[in-house]
Protein backbone atom coordinates (compact mmCIF):
# COMPACT_ATOMS: atom_id res chain seq x y z
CA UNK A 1 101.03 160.70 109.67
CA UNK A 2 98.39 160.16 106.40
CA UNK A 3 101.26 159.90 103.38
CA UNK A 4 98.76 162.53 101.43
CA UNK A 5 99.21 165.30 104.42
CA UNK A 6 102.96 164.28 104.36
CA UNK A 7 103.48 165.48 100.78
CA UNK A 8 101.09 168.34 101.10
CA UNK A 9 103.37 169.56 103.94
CA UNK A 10 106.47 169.15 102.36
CA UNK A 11 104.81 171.08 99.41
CA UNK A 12 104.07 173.67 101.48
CA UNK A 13 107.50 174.03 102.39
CA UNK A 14 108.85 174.16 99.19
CA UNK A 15 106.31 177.00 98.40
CA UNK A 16 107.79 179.14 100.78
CA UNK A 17 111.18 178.26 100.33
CA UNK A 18 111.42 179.07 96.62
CA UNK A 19 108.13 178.20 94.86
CA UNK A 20 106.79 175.08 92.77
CA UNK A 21 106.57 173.94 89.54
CA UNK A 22 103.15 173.94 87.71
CA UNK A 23 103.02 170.29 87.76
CA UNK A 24 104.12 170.69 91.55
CA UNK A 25 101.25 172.89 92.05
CA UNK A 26 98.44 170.86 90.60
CA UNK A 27 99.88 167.84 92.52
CA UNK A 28 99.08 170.03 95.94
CA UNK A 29 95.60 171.23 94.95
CA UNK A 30 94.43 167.63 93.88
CA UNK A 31 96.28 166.16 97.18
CA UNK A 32 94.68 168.53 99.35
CA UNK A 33 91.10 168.13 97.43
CA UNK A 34 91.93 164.19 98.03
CA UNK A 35 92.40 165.32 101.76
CA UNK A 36 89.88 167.37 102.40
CA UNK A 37 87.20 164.54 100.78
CA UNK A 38 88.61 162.03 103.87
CA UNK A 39 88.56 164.39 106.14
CA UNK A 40 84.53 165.30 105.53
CA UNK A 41 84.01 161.66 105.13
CA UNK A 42 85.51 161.09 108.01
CA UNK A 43 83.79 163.31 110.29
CA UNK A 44 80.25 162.77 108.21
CA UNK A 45 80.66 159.32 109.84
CA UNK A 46 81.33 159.91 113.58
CA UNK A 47 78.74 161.89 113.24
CA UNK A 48 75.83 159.53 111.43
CA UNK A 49 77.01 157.18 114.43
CA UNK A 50 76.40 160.24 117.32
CA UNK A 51 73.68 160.32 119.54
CA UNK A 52 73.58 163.56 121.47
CA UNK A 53 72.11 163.48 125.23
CA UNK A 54 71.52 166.48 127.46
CA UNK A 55 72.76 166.90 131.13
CA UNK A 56 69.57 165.37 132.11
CA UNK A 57 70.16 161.96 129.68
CA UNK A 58 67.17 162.97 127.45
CA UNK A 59 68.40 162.08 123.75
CA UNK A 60 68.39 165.57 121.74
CA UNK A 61 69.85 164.41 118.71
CA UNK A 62 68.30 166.81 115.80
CA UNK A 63 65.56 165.07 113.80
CA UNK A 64 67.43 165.52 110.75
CA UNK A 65 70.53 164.08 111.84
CA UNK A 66 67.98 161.02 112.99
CA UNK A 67 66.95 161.02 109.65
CA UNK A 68 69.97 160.75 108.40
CA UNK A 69 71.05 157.87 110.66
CA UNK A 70 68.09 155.41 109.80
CA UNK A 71 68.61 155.57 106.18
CA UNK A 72 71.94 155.16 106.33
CA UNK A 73 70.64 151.87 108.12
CA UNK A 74 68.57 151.19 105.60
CA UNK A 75 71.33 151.02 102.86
């Protein structure tokens, strides 16, 4: 498991067990802001690399998300 989720979980646990200190609490709101920014990164990639084909095998990737992909290329 990603050492950041880790520590947000076991945050999350203390939280319900008793509560957190303040320093506690900004640590879990800039770990899961951290988190959250991979995650969106993440997924923004797979899906500048996607091509999407109907059940016929025509390519019906949206033009924007074409867009997208070629100047990403360009970079």
């Amino acid at each position: 498991m990603i050492p950041t989720l880790t520590r947000i979980n076991e945050l999350s646990r203390k939280a319900k067990e008793g509560g957190l200190t303040e320093m506690e609490k900004e640590e879990q709101v800039r770990l899961r802001q951290e988190y959250l920014q991979t995650f969106r990164g993440s997924v923004n990639d797979i899906l500048l690399n996607a091509t999407i084909y109907d059940p016929n095998g025509d390519d019906v990737t949206p033009d924007k998300l074409k867009q997208e992909q070629a100047s990403k290329q360009n970079q």
